[in-house]
C-alpha atoms as a PDB file:
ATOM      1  CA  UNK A   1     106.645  60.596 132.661  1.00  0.00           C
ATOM      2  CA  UNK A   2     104.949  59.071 129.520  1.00  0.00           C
ATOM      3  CA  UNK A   3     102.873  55.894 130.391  1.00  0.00           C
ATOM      4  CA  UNK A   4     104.449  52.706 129.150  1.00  0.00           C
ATOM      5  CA  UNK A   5     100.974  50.537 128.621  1.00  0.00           C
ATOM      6  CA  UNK A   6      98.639  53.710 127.162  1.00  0.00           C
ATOM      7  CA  UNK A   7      96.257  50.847 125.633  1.00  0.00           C
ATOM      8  CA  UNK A   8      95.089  49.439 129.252  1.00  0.00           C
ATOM      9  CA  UNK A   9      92.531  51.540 130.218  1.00  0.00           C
ATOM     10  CA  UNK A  10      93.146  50.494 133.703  1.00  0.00           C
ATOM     11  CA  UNK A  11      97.159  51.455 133.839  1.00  0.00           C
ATOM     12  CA  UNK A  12      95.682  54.378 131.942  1.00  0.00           C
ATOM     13  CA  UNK A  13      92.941  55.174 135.100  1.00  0.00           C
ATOM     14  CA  UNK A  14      95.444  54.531 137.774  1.00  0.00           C
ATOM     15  CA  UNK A  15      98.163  56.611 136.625  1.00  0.00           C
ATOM     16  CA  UNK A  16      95.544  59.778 136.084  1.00  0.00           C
ATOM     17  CA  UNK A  17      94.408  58.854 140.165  1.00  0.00           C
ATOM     18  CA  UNK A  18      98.089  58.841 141.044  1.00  0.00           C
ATOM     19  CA  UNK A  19      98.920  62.348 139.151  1.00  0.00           C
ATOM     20  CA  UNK A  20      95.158  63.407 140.321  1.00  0.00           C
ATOM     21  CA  UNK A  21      96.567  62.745 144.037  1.00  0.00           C
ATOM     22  CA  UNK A  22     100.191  64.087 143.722  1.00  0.00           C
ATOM     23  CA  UNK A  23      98.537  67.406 143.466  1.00  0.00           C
ATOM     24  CA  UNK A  24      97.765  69.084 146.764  1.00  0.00           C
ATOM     25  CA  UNK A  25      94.690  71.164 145.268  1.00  0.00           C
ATOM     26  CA  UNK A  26      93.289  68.593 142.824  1.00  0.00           C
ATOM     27  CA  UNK A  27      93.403  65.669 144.977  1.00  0.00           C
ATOM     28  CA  UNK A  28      91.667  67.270 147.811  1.00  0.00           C
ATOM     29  CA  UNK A  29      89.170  68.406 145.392  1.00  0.00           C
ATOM     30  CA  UNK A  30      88.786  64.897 144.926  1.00  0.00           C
ATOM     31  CA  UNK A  31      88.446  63.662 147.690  1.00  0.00           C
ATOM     32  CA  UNK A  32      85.736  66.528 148.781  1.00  0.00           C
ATOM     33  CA  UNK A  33      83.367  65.922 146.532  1.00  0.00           C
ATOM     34  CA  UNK A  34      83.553  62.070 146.627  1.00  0.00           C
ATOM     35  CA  UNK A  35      83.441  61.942 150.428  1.00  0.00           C
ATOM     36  CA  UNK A  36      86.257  59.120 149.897  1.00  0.00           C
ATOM     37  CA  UNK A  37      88.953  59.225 152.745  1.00  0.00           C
ATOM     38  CA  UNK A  38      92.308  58.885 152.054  1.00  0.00           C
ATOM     39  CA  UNK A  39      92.826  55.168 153.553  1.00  0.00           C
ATOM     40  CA  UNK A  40      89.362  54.010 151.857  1.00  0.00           C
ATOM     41  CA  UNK A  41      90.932  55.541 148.578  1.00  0.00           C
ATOM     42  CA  UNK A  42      94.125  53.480 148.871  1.00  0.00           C
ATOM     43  CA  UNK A  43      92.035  50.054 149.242  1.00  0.00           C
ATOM     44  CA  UNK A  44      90.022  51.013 146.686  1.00  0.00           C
ATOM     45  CA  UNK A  45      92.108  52.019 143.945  1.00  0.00           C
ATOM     46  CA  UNK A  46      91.895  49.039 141.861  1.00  0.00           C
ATOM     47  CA  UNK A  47      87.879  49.395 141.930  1.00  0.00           C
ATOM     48  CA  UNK A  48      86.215  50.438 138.129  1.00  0.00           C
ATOM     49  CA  UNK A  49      83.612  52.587 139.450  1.00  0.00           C
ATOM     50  CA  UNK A  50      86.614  54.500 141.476  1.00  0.00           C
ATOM     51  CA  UNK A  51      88.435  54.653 138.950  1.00  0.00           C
ATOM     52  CA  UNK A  52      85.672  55.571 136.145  1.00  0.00           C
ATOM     53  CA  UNK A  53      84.537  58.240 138.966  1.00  0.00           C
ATOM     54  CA  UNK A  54      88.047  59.698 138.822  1.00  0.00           C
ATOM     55  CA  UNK A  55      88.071  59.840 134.947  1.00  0.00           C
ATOM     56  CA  UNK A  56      84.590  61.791 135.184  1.00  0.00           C
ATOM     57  CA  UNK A  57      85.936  64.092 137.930  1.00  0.00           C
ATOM     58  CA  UNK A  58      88.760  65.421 135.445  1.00  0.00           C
ATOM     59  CA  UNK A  59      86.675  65.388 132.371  1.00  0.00           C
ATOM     60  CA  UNK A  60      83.902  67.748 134.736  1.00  0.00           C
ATOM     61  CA  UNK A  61      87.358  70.281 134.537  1.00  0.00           C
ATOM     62  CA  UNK A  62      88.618  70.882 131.467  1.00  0.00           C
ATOM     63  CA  UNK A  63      92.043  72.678 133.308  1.00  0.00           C
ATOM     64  CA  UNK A  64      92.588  69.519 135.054  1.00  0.00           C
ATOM     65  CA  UNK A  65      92.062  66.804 132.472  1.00  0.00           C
ATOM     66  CA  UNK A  66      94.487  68.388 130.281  1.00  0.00           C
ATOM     67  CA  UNK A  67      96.887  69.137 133.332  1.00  0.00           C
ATOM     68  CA  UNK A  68      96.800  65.228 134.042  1.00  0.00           C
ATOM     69  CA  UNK A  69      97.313  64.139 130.844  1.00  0.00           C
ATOM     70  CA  UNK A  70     100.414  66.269 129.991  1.00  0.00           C
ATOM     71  CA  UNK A  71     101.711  64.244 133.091  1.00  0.00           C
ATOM     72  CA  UNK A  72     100.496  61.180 132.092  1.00  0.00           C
ATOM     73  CA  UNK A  73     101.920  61.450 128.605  1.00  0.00           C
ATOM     74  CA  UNK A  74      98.398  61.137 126.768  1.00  0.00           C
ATOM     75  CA  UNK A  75      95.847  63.053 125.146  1.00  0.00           C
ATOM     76  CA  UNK A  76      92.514  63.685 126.728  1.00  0.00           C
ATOM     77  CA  UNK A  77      90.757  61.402 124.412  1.00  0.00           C
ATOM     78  CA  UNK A  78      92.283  58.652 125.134  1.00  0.00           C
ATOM     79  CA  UNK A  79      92.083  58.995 129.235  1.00  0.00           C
ATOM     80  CA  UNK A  80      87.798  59.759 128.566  1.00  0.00           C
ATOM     81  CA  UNK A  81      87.918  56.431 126.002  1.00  0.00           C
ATOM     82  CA  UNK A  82      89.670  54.659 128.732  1.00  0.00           C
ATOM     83  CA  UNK A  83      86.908  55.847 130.914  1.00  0.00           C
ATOM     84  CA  UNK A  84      84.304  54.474 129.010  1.00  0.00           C
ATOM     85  CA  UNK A  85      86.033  51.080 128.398  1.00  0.00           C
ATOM     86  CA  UNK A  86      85.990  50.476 132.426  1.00  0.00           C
ATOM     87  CA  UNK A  87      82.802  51.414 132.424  1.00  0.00           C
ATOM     88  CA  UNK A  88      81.276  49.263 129.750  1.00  0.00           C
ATOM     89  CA  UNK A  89      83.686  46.209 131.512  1.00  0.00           C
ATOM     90  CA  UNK A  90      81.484  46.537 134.780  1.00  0.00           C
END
């Protein structure tokens, strides 16, 4: 499903941590190597560093950054440029 607001890099963040998550082997991947439990993950999912954190985590696998943004309905660039737009806001 194509995002409807691709020019918030926030909308843009959240829907890459909600495809990142609807996958069983990504999202545990995830949430491995950020030590992050599930329930901490759900308060904090409105958080710039999480969500900046999750950008970085698909951009450090090629395989999934592309997966994600074929079901975000965006190209790469403009999920990393999101990514650094967050980051410069905080």
């Amino acid at each position: 499903m194509p995002l409807q607001t691709p020019n918030d890099p926030y909308a843009l963040a959240l829907a890459a941590l909600a495809a990142t998550v609807s996958d069983e082997r990504r999202g545990q991947r995830f949430l491995a190597l950020t030590g992050i439990e599930t329930d901490e993950l759900r308060r904090r999912a409105n958080e710039p560093a999480l969500l900046a954190s999750l950008v970085a985590f698909l951009e450090a696998h090629e395989p999934d950054l592309v997966a994600v943004c074929e079901e975000v309905g965006v190209k790469p660039e403009a999920l990393v440029e999101a990514r650094r737009q967050i980051e410069g806001a905080t």
